[in-house]
N, C-alpha and C. Protein backbone atom coordinates (compact mmCIF):
# COMPACT_ATOMS: atom_id res chain seq x y z
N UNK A 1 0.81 -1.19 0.00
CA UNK A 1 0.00 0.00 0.00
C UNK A 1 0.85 1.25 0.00
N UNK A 2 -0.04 2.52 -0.56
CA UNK A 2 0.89 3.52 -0.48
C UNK A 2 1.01 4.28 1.46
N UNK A 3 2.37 4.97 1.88
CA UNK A 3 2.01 5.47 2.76
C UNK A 3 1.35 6.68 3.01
N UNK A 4 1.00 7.13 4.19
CA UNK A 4 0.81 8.40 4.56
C UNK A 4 1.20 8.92 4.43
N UNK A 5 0.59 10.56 4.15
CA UNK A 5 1.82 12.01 3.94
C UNK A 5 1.60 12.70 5.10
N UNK A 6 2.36 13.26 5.70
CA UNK A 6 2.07 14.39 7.05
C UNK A 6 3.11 15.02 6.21
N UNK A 7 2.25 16.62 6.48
CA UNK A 7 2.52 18.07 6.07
C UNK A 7 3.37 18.62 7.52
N UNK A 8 4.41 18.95 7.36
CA UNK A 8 5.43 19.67 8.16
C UNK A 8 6.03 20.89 7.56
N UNK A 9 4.78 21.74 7.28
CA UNK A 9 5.26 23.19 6.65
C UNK A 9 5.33 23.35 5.20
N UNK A 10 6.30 23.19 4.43
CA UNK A 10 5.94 22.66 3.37
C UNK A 10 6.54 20.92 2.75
N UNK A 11 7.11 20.70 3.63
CA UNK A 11 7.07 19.07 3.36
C UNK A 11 6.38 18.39 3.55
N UNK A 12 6.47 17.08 2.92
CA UNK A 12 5.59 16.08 3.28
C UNK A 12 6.40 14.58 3.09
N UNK A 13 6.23 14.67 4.23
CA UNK A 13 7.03 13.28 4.69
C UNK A 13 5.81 11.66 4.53
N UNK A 14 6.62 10.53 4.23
CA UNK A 14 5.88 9.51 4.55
C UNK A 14 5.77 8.79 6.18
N UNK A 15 4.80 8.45 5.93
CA UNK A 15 4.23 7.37 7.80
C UNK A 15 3.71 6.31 7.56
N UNK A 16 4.04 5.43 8.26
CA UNK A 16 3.67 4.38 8.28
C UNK A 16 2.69 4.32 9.52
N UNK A 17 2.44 4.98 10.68
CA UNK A 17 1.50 5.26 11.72
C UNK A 17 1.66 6.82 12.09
N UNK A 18 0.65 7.32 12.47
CA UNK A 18 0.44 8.50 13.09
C UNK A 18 -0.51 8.64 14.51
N UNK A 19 -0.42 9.06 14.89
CA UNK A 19 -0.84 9.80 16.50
C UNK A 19 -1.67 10.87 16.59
N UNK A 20 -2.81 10.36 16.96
CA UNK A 20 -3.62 12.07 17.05
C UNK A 20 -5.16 11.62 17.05
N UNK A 21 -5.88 12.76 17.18
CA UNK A 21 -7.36 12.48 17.33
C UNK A 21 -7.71 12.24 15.48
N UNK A 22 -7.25 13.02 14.97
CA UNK A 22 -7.71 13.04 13.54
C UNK A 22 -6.71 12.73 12.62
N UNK A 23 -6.74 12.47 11.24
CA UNK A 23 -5.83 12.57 10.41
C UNK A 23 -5.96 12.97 9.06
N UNK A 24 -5.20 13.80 8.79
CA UNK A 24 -5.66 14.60 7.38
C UNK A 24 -4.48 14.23 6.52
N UNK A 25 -5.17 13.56 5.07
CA UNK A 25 -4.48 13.41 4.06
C UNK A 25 -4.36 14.12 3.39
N UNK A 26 -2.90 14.96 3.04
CA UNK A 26 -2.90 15.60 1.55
C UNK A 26 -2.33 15.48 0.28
N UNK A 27 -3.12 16.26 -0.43
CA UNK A 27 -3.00 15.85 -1.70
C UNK A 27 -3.80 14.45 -1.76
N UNK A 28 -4.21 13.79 -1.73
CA UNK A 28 -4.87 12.82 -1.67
C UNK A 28 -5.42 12.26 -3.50
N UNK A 29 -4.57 10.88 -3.62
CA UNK A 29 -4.63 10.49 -4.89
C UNK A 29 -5.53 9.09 -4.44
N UNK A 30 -5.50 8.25 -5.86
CA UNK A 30 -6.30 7.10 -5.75
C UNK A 30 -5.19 6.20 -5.10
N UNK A 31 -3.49 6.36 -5.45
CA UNK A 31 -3.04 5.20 -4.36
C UNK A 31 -3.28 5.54 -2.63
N UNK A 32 -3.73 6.20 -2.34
CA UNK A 32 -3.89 6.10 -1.14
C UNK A 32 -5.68 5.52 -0.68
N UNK A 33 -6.17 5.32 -1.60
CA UNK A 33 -7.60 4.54 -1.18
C UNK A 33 -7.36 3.25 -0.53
N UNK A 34 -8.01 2.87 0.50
CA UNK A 34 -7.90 1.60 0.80
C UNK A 34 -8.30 1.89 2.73
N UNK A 35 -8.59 0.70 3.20
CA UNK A 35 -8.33 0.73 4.86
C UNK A 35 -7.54 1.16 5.51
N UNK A 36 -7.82 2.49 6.52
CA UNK A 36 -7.17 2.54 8.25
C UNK A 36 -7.98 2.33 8.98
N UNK A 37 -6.94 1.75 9.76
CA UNK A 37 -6.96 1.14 11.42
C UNK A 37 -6.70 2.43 12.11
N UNK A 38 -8.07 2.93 12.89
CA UNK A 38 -8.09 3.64 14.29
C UNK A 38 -8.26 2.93 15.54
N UNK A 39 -6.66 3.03 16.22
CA UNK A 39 -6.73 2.52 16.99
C UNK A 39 -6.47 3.25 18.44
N UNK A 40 -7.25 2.70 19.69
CA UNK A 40 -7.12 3.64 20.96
C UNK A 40 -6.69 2.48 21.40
N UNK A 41 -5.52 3.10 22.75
CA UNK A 41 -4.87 2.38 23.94
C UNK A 41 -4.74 3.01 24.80
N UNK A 42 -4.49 2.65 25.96
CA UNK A 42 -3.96 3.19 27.28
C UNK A 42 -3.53 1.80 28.04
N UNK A 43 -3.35 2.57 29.61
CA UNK A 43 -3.03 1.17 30.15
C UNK A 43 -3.74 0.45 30.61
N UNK A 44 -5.34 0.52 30.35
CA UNK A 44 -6.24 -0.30 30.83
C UNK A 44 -6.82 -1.34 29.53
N UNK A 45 -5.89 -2.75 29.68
CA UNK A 45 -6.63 -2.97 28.49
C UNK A 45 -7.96 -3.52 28.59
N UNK A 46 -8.72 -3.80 26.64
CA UNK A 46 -8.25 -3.89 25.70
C UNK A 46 -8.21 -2.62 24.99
N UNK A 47 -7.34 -2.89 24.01
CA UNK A 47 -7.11 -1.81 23.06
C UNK A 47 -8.47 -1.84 22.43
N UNK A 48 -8.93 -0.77 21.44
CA UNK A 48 -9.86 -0.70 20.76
C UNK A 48 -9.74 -0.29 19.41
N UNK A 49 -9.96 -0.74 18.27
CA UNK A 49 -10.24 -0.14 17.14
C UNK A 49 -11.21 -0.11 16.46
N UNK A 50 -11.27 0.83 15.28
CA UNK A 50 -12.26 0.99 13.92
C UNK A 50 -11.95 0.96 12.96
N UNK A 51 -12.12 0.24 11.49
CA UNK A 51 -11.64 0.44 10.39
C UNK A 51 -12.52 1.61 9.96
N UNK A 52 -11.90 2.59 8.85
CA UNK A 52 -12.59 2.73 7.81
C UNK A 52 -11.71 3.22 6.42
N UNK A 53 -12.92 2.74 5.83
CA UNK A 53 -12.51 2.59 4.05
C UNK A 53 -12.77 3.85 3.55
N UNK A 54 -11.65 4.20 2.95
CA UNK A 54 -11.47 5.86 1.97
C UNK A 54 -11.48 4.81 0.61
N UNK A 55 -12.61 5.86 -0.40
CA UNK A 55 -12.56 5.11 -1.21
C UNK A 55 -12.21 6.90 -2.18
N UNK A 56 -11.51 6.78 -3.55
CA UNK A 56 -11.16 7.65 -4.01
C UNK A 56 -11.84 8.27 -5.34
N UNK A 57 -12.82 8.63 -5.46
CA UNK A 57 -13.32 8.72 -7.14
C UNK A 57 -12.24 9.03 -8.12
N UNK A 58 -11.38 8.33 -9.45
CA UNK A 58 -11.10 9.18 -10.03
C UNK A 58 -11.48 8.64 -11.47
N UNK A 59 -11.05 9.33 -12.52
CA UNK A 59 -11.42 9.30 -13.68
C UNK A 59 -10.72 7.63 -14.55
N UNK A 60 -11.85 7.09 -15.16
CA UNK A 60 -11.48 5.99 -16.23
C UNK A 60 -9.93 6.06 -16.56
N UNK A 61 -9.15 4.86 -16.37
CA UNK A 61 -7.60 4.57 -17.42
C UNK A 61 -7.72 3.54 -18.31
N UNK A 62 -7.87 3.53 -19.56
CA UNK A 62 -7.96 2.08 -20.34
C UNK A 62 -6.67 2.04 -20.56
N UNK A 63 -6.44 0.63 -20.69
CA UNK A 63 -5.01 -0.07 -21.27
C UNK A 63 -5.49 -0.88 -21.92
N UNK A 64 -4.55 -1.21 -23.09
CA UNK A 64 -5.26 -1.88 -24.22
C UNK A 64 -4.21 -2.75 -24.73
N UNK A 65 -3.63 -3.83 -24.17
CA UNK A 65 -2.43 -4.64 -24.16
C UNK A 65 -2.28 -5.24 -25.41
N UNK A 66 -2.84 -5.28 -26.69
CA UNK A 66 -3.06 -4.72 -28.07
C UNK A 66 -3.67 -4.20 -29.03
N UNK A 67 -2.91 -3.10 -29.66
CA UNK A 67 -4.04 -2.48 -30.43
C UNK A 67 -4.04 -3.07 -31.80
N UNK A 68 -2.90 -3.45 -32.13
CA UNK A 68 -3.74 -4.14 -33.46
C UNK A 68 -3.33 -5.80 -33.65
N UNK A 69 -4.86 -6.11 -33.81
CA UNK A 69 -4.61 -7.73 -33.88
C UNK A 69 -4.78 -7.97 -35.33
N UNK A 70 -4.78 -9.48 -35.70
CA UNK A 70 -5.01 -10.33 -37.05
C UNK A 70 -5.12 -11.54 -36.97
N UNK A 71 -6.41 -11.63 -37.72
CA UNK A 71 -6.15 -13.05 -37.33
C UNK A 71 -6.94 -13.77 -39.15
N UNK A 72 -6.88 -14.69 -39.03
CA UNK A 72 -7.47 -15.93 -40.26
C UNK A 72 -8.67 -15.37 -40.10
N UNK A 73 -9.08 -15.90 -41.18
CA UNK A 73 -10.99 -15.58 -41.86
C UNK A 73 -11.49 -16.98 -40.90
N UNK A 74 -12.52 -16.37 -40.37
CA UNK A 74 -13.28 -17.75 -40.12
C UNK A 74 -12.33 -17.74 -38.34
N UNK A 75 -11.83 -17.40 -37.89
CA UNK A 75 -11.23 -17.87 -36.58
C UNK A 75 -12.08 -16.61 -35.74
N UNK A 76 -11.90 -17.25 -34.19
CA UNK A 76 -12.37 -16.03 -33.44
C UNK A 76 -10.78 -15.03 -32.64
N UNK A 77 -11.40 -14.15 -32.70
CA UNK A 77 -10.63 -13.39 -31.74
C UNK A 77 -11.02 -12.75 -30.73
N UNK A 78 -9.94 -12.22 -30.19
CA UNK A 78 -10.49 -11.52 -28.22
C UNK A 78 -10.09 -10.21 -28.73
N UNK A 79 -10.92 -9.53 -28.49
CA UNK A 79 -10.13 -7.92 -27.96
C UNK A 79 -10.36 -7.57 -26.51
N UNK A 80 -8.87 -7.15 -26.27
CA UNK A 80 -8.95 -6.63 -24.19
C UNK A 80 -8.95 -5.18 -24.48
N UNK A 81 -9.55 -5.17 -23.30
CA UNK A 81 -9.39 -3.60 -22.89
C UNK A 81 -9.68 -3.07 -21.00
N UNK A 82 -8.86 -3.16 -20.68
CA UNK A 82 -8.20 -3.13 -18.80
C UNK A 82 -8.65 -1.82 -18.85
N UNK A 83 -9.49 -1.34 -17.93
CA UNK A 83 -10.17 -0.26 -17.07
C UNK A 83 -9.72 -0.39 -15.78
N UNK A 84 -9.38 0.75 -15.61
CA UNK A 84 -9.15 1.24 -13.92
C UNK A 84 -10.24 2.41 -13.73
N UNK A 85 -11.03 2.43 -12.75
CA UNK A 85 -11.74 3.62 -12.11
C UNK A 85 -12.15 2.97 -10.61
N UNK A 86 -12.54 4.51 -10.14
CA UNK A 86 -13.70 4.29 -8.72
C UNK A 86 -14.55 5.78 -8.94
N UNK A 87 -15.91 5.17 -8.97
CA UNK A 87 -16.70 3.93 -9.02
C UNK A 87 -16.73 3.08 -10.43
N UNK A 88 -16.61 2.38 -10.24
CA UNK A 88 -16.79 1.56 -11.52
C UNK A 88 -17.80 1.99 -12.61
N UNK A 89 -17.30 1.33 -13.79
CA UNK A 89 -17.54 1.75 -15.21
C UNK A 89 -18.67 1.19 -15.88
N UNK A 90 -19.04 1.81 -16.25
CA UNK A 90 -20.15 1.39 -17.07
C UNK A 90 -19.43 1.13 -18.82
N UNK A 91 -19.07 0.03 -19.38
CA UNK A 91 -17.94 -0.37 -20.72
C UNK A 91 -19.15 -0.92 -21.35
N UNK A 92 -18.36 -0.36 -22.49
CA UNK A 92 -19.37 -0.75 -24.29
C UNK A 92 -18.35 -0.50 -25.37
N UNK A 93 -18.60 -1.16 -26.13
CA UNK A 93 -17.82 -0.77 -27.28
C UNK A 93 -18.65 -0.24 -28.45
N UNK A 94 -18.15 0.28 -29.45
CA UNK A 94 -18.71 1.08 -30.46
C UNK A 94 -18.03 0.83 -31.91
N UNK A 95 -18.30 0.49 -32.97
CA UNK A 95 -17.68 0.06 -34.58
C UNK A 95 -18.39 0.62 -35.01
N UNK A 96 -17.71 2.29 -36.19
CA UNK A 96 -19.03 2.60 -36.84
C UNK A 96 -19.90 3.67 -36.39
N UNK A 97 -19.92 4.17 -35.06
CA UNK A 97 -20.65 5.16 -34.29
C UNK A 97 -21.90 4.66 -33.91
N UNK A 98 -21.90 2.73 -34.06
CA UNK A 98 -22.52 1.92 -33.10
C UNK A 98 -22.47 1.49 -32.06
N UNK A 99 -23.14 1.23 -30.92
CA UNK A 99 -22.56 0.08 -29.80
C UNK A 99 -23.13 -1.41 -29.94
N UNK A 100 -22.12 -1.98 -29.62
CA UNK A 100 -22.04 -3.92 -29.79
C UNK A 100 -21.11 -4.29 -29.09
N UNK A 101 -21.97 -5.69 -29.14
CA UNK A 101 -21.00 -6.64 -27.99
C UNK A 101 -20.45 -7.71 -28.90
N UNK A 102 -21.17 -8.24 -29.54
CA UNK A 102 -20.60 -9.40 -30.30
C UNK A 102 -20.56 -8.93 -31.96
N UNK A 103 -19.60 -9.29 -33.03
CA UNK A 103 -19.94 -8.83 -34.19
C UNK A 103 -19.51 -10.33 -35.23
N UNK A 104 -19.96 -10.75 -35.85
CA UNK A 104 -20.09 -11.90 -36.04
C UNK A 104 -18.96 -12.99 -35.06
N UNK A 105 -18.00 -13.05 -36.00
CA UNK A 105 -17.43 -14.11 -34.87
C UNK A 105 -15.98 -13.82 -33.68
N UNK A 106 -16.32 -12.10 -33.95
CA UNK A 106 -15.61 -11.41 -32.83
C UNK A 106 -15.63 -11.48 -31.26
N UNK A 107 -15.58 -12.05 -30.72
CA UNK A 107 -15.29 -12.25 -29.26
C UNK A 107 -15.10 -11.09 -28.38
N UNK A 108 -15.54 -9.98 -27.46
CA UNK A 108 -15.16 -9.10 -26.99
C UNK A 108 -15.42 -9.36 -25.74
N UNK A 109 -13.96 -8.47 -24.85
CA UNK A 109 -13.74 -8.79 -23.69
C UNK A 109 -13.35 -7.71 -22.77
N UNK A 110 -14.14 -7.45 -21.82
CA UNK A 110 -13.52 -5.95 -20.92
C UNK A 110 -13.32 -6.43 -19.83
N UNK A 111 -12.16 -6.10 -18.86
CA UNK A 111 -11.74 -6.70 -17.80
C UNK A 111 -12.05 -5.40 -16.99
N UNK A 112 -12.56 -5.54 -15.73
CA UNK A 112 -12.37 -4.13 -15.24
C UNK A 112 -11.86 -4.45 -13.85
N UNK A 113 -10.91 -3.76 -13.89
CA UNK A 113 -9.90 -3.81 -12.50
C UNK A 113 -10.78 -2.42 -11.54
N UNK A 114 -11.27 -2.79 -10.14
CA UNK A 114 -11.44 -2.09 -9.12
C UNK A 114 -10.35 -1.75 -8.30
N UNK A 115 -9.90 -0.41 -8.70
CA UNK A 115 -9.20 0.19 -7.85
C UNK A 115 -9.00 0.64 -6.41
């Protein structure tokens, strides 16, 4: 996972834990989405914690691990196309200034990675 940034004026250092009632992320990108652990102690145990989940909206990334295929008449083929977003995507494809899923013996395939 990525770490924490704490602002010290104009730096910003990484953490791996911090101390305090609150905690403020800045700059705040999509690698930093994911679970913290709030945790309280003293000397009376048990310790206590809370998770919670920062989730990050950002904009669609396609990767397209090839763009141009070929293949024989009569064979099928795959086309990929790897999406990254939060919240997830709503994917279609378009040939033509149509949308389709299958085109005769074209095979199409969208993988979508949750970030």
């Amino acid at each position: 996972g990525q770490n924490m940034l704490y602002q010290a004026n104009t730096q910003f250092d990484p953490l791996d834990t911090y101390s305090g009632d609150s905690l403020t992320l800045v700059k705040l990108d999509r690698r930093q989405m994911g679970a913290y652990l709030c945790i309280a102690s003293n000397d009376v145990p048990p310790a206590v914690s809370k998770r919670i989940t920062l989730n990050v909206n950002f904009a669609p990334v396609v990767k397209v691990p090839n763009q141009l295929l070929g293949a024989p008449l009569g064979t099928n083929v795959s086309l990929e196309c790897h999406v990254e977003a939060f919240p997830n995507t709503i994917n279609y494809w378009v040939k033509n200034r149509e949308k389709c899923c299958w085109m005769g013996t074209i095979s199409i395939t969208i993988i979508v990675i949750a970030k």
